[in-house]
C-alpha atoms as a PDB file:
ATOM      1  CA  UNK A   1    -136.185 129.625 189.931  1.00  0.00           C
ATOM      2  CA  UNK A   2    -135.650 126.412 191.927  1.00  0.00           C
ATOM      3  CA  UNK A   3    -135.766 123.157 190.450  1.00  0.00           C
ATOM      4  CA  UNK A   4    -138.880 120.690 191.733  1.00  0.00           C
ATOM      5  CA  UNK A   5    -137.666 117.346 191.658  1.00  0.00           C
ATOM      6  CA  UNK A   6    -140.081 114.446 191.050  1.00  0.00           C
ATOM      7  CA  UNK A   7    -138.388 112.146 193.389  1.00  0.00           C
ATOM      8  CA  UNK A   8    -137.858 112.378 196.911  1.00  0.00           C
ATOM      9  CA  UNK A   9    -135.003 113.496 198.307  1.00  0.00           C
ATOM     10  CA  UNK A  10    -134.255 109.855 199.902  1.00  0.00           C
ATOM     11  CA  UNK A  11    -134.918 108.077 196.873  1.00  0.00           C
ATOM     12  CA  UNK A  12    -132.096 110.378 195.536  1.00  0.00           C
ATOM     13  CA  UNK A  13    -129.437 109.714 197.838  1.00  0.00           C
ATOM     14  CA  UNK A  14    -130.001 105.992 197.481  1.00  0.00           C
ATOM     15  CA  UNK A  15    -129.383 106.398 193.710  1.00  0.00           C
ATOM     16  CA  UNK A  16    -126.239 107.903 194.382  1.00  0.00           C
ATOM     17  CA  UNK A  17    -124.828 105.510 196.414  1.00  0.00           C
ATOM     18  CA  UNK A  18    -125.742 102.772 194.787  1.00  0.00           C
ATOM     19  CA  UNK A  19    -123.891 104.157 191.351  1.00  0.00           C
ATOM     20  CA  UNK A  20    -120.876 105.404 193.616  1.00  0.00           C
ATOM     21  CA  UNK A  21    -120.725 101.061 194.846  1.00  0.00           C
ATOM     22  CA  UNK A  22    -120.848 100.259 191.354  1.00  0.00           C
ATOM     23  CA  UNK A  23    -118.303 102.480 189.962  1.00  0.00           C
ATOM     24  CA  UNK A  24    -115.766 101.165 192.841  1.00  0.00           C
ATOM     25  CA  UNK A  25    -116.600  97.594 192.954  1.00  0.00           C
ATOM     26  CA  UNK A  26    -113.326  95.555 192.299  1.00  0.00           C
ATOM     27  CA  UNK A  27    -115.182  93.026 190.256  1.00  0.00           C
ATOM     28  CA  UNK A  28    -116.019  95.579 187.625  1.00  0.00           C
ATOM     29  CA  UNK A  29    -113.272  97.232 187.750  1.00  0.00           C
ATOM     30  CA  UNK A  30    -111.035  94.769 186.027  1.00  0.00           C
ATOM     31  CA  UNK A  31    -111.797  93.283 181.917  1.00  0.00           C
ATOM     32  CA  UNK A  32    -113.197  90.422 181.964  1.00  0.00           C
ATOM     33  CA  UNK A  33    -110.609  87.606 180.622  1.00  0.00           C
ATOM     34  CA  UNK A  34    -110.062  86.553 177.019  1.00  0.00           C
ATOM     35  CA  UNK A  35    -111.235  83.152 176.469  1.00  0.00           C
ATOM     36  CA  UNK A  36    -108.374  80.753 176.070  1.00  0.00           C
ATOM     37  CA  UNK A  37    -107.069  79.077 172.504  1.00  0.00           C
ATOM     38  CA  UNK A  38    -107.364  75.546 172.578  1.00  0.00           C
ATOM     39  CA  UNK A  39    -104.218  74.119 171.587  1.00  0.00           C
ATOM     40  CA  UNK A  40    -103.609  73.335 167.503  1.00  0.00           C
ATOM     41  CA  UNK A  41    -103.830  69.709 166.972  1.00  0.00           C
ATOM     42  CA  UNK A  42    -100.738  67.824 166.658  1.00  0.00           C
ATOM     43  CA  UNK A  43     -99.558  67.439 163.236  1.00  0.00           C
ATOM     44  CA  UNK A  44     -98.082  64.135 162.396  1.00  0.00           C
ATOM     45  CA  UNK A  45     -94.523  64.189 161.237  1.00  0.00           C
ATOM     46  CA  UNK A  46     -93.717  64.178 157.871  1.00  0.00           C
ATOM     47  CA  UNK A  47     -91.692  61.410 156.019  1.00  0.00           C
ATOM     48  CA  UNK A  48     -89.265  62.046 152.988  1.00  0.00           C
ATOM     49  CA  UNK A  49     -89.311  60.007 150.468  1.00  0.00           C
ATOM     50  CA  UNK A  50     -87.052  57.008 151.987  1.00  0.00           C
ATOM     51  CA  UNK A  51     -89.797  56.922 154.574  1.00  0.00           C
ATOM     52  CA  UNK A  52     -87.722  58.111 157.403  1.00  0.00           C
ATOM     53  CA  UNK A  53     -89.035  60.708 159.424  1.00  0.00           C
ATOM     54  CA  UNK A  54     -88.455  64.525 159.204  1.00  0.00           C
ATOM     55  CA  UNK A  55     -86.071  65.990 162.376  1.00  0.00           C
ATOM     56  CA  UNK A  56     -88.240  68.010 164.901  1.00  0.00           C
ATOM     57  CA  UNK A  57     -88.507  72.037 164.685  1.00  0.00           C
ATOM     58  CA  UNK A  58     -85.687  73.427 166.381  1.00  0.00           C
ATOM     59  CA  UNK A  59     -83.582  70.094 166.290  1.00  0.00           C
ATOM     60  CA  UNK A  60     -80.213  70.755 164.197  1.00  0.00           C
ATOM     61  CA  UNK A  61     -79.923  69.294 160.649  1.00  0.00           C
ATOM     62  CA  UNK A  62     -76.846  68.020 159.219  1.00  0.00           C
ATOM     63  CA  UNK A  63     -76.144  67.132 155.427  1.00  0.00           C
ATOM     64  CA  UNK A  64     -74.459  64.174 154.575  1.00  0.00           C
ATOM     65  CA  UNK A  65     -72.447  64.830 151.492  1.00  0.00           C
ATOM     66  CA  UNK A  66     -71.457  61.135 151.312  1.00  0.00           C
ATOM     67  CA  UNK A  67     -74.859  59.596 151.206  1.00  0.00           C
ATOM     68  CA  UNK A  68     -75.737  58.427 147.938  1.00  0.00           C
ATOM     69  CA  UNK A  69     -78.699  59.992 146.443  1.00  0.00           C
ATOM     70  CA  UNK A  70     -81.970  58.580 146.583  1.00  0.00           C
ATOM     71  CA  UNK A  71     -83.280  56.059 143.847  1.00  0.00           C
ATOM     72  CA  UNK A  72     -86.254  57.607 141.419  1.00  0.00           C
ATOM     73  CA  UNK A  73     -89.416  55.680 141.602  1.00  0.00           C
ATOM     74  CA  UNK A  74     -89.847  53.375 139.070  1.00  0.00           C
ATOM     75  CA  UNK A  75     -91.939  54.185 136.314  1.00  0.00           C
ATOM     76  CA  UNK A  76     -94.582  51.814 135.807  1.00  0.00           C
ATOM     77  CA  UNK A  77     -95.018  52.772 132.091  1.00  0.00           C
ATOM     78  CA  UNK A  78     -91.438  51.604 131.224  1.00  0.00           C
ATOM     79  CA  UNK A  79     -90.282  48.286 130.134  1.00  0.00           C
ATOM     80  CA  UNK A  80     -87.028  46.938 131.209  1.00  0.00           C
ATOM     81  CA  UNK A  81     -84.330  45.401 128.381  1.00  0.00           C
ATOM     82  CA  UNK A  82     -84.231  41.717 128.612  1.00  0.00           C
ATOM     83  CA  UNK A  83     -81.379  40.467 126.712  1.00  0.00           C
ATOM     84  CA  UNK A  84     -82.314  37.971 123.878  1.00  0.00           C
ATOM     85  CA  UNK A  85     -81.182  34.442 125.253  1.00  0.00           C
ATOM     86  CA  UNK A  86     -80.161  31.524 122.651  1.00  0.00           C
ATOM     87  CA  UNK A  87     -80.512  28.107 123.048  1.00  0.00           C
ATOM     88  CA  UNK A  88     -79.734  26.327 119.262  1.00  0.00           C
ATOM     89  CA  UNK A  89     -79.415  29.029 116.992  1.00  0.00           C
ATOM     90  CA  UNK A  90     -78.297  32.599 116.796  1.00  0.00           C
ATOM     91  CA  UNK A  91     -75.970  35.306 115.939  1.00  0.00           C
ATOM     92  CA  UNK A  92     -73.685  34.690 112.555  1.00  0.00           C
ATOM     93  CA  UNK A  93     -75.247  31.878 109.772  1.00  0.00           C
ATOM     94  CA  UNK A  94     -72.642  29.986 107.620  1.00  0.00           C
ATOM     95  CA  UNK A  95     -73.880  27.219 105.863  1.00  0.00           C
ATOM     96  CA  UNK A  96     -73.399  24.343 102.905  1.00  0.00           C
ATOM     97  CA  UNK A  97     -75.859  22.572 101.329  1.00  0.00           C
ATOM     98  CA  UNK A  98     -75.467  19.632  98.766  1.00  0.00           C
ATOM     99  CA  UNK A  99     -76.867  15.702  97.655  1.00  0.00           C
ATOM    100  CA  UNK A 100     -78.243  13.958  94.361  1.00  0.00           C
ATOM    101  CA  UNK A 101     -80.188  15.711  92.030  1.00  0.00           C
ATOM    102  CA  UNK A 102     -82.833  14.569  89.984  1.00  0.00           C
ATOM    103  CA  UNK A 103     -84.312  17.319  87.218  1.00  0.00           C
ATOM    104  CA  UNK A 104     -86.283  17.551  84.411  1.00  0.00           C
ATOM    105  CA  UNK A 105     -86.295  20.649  82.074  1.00  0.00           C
ATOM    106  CA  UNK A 106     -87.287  21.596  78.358  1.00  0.00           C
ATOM    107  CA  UNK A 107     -86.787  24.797  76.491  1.00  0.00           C
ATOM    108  CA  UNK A 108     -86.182  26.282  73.616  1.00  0.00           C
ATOM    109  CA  UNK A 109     -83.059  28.034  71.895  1.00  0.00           C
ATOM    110  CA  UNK A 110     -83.033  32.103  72.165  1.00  0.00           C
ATOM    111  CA  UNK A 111     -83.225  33.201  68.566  1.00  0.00           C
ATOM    112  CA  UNK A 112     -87.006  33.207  67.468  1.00  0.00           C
ATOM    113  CA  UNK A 113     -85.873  31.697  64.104  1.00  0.00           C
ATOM    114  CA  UNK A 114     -85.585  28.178  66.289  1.00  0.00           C
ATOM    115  CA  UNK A 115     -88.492  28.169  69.197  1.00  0.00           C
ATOM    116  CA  UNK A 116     -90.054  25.413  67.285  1.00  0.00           C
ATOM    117  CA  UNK A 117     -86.859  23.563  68.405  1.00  0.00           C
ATOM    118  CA  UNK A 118     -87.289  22.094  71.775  1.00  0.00           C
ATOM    119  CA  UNK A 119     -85.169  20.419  73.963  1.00  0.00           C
ATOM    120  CA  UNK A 120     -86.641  18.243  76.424  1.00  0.00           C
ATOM    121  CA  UNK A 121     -84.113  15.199  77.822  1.00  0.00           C
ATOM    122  CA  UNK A 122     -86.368  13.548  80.494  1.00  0.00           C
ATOM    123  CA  UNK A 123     -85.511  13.109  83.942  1.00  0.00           C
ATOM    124  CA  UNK A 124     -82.084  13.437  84.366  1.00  0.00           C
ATOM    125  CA  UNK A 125     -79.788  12.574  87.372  1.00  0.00           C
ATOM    126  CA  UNK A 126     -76.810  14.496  88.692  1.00  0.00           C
ATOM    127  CA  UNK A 127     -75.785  17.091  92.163  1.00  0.00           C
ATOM    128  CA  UNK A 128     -76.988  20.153  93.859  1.00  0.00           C
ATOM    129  CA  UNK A 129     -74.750  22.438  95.712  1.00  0.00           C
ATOM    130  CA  UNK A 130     -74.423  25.795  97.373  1.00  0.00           C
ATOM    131  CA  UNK A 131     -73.577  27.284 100.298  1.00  0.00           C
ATOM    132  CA  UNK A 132     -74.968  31.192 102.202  1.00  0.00           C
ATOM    133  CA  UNK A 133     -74.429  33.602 105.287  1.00  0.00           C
ATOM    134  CA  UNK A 134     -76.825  34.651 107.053  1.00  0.00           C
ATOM    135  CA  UNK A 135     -77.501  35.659 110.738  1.00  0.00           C
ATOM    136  CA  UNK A 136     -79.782  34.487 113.828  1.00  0.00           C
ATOM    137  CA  UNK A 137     -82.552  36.516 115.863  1.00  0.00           C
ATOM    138  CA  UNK A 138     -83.842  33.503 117.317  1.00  0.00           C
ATOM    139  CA  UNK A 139     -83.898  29.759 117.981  1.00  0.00           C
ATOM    140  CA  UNK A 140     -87.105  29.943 114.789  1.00  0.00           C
ATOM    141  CA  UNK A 141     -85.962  32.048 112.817  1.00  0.00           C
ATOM    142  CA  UNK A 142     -82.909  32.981 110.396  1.00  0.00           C
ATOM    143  CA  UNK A 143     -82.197  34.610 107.259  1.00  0.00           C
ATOM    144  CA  UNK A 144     -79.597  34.130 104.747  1.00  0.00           C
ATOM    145  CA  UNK A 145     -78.037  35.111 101.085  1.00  0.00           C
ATOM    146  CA  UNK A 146     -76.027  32.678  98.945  1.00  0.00           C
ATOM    147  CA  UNK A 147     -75.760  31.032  95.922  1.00  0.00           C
ATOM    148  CA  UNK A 148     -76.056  27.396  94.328  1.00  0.00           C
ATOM    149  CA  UNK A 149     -75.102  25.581  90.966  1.00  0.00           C
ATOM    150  CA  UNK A 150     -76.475  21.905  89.407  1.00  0.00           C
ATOM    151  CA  UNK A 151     -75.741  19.748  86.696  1.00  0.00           C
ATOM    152  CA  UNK A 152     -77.332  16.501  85.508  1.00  0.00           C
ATOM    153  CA  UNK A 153     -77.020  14.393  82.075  1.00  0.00           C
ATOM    154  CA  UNK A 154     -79.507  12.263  79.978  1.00  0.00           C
ATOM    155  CA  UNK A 155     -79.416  11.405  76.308  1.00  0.00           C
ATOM    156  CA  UNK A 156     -76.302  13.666  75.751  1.00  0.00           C
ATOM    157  CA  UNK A 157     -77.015  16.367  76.897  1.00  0.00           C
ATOM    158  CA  UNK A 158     -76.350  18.094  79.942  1.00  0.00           C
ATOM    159  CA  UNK A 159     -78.948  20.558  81.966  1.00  0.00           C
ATOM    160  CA  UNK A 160     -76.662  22.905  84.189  1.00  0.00           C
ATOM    161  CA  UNK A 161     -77.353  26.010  85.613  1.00  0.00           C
ATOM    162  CA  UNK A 162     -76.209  28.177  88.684  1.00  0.00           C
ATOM    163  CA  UNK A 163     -78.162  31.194  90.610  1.00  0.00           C
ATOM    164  CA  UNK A 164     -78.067  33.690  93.936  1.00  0.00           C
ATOM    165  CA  UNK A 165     -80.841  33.734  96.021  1.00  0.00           C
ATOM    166  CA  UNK A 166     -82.516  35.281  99.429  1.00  0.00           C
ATOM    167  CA  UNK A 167     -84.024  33.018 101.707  1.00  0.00           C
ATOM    168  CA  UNK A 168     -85.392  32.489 105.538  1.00  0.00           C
ATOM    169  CA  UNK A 169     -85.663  29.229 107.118  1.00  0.00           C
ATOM    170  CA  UNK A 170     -87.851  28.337 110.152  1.00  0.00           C
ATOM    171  CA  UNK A 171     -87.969  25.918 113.280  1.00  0.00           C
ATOM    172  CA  UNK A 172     -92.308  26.209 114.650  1.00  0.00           C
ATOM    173  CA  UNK A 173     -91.908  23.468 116.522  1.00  0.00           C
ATOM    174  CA  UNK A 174     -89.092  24.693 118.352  1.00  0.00           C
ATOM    175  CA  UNK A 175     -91.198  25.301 121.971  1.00  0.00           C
ATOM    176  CA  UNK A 176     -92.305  21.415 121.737  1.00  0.00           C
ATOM    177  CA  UNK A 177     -88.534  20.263 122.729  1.00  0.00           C
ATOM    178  CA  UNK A 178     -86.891  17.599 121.740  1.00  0.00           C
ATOM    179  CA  UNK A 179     -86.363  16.474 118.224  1.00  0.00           C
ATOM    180  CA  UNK A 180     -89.159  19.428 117.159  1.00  0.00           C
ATOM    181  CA  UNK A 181     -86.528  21.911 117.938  1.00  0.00           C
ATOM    182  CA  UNK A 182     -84.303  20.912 114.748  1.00  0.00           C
ATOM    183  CA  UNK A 183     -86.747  20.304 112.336  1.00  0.00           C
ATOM    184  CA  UNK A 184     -87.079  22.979 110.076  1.00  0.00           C
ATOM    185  CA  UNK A 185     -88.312  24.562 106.814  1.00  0.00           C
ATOM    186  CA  UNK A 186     -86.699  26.873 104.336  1.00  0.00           C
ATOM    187  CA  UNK A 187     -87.969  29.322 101.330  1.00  0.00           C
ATOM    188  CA  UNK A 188     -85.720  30.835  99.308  1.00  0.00           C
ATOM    189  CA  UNK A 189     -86.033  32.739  95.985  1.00  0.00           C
ATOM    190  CA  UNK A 190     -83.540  33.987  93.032  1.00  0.00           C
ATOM    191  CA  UNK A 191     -82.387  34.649  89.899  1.00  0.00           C
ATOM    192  CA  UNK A 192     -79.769  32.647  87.505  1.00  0.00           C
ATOM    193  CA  UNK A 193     -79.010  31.069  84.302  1.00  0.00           C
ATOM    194  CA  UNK A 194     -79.509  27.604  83.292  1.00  0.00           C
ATOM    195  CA  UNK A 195     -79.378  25.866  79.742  1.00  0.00           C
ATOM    196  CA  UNK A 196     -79.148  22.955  77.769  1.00  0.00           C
ATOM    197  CA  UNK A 197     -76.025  22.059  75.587  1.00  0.00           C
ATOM    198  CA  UNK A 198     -74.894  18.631  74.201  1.00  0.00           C
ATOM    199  CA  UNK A 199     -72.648  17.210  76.789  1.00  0.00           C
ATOM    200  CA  UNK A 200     -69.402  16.655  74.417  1.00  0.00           C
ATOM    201  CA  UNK A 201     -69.724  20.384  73.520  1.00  0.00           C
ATOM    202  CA  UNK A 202     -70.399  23.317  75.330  1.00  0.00           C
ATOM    203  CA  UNK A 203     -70.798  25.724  72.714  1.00  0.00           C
ATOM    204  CA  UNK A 204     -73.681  23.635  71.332  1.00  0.00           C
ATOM    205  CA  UNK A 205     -76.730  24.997  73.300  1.00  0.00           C
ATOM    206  CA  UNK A 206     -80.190  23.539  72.698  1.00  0.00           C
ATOM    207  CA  UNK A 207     -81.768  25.671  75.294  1.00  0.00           C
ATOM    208  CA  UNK A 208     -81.279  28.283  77.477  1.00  0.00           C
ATOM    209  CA  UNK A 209     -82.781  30.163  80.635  1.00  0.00           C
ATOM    210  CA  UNK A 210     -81.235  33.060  81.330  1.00  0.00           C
ATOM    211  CA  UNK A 211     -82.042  35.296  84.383  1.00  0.00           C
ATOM    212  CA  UNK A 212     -84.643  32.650  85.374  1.00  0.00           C
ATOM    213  CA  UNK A 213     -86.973  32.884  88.207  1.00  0.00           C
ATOM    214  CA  UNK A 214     -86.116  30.456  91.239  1.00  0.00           C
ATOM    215  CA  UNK A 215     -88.618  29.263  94.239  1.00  0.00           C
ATOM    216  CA  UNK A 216     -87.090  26.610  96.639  1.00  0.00           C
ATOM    217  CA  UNK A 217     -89.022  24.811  99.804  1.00  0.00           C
ATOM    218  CA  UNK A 218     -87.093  22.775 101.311  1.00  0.00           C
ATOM    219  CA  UNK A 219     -87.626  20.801 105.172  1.00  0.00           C
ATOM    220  CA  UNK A 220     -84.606  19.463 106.985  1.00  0.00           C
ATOM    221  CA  UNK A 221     -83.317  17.864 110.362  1.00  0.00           C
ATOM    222  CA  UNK A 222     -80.219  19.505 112.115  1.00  0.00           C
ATOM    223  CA  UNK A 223     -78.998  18.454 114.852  1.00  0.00           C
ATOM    224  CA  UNK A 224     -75.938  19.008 117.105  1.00  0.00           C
ATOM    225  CA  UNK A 225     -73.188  17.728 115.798  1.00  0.00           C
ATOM    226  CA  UNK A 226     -70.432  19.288 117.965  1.00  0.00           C
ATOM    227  CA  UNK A 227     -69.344  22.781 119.278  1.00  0.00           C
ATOM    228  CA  UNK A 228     -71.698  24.781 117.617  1.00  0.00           C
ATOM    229  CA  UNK A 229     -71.908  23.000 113.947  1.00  0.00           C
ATOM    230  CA  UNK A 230     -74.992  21.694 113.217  1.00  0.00           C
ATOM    231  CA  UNK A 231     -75.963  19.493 110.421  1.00  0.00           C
ATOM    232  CA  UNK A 232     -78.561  16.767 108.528  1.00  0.00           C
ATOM    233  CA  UNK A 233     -80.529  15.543 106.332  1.00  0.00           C
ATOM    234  CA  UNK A 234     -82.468  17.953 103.679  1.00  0.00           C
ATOM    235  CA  UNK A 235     -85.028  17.482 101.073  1.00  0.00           C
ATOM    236  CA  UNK A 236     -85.390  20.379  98.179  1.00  0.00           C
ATOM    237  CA  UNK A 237     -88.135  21.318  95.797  1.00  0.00           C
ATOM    238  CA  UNK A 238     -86.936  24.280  92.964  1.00  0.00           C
ATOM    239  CA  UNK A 239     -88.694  25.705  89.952  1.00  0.00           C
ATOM    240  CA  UNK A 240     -86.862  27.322  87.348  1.00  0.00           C
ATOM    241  CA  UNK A 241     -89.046  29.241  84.403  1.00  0.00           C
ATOM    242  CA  UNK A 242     -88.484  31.526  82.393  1.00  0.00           C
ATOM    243  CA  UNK A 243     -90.423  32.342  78.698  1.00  0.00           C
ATOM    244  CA  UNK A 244     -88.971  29.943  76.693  1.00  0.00           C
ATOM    245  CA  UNK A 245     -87.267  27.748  79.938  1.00  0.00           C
ATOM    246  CA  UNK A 246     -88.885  25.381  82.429  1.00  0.00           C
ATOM    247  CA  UNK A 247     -86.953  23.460  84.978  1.00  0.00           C
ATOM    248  CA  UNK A 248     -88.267  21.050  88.341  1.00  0.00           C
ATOM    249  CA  UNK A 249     -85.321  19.895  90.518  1.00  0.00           C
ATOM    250  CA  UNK A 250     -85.740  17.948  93.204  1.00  0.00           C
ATOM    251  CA  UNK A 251     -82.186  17.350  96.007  1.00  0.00           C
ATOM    252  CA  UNK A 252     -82.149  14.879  98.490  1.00  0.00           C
ATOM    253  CA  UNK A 253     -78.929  15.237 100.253  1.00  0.00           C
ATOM    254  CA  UNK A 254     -77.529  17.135 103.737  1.00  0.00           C
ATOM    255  CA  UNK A 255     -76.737  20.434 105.066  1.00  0.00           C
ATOM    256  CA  UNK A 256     -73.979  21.662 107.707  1.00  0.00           C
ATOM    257  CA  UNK A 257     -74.576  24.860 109.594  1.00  0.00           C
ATOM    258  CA  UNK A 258     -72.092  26.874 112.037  1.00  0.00           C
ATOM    259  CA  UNK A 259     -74.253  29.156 114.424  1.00  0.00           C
ATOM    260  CA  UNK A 260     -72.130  31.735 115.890  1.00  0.00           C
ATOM    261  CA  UNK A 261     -74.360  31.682 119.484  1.00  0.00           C
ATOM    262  CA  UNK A 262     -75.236  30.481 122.118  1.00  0.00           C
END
């Protein structure tokens, strides 16, 4: 049976030539082109950290073996040493200490058959001496250990007695300058013995204070005298006591110091 086409036979034609044009047209023939990359950005070059800049890709590298290695950065959190720096005082203490004495004590004998015997001279003149080591951490402050006897007589009898101690002594007006920096206070404290016997005989003792307890103040000027000796005047205050013993002793004499810095 023969096929009945709805268009007209020149309206077919047309159509075919018109896809035949299409099909062979150079323009359609070819893919259209990929759209082009745009470049990547530049990247700035990078820097070690010396701040010099990285060699180019491709550029050759060479490794100096005799360069010395770069310094870490420095930590912010940690504190440098300073060295402690002396001006007056510092490092090894040895010192002497000695001058007039003036005491006054009163006590009793040891056996408890005679406490209701006291013996109580007066005021009583005589000396003070003693001498420690110690060391230096500053131009304010030192510390020291030594040892110190005394003796005085009144009314026949003779108040003697002789102890260690542990003391610090102290320049705080050392940052004023000056004279300030060599003025200075002490406190010391200790142990010892002390008694009271009739001065023509020993073995007669009207009092004694064995293992007392010592406090001393004392204030003193020390200059330069030369090198690294210092050395002045120095006043003393010491209290003696025990149970049955009591003793106040005032010095008034001088002290000599060697400093082993600056």
């Amino acid at each position: 049976m023969p096929r009945i086409s709805l268009l007209p036979r020149a309206w077919r034609e047309l159509l075919a030539l018109s896809s035949v044009a299409l099909l062979t047209s150079p323009a359609l023939a070819q893919e259209p082109p990929a759209p082009e990359k745009a470049p990547p950005p530049a990247e700035a070059p990078a820097t070690g950290a010396t701040g010099a800049e990285a060699p180019a890709a491709g550029a050759s590298e060479t490794l100096d073996l005799t360069a010395p290695p770069p310094a870490p950065p420095a930590d912010p959190n940690e504190n440098p040493y300073i060295p402690v720096t002396y001006e007056r005082r510092g490092g090894l203490v040895l010192g002497v200490h000695g001058g007039l004495a003036l005491t006054s004590a009163s006590g009793t004998r040891v056996k408890f058959s005679l406490r209701d015997q006291t013996a109580e001279p007066g005021l009583a003149a005589g000396y003070a001496a003693g001498g420690w080591i110690g060391g230096s951490f500053t131009d304010w402050f030192t510390f020291r250990v030594g040892g110190s006897t005394s003796s005085a007589t009144k009314s026949g009898l003779r108040i003697s007695g002789s102890e260690v101690f542990f003391g610090v002594d102290v320049w705080p007006l050392v940052s004023r300058g000056g004279v300030f920096r060599d003025l200075g206070l002490g406190l010391d404290f200790g142990t010892g013995s002390a008694s009271i016997v009739n001065a023509s005989d020993d073995l007669d003792i009207r009092a004694q204070g064995g293992g007392f307890s010592m406090v001393r103040l004392s204030a003193f000027y020390e200059p330069t005298l030369f090198w690294k000796i210092h050395g002045g005047p120095a006043l003393s205050y010491e209290r003696r006591s025990t149970e049955i013993y009591t003793e106040h002793l005032t010095t008034l004499g001088a002290r000599i110091v060697f400093y082993g810095g600056p």
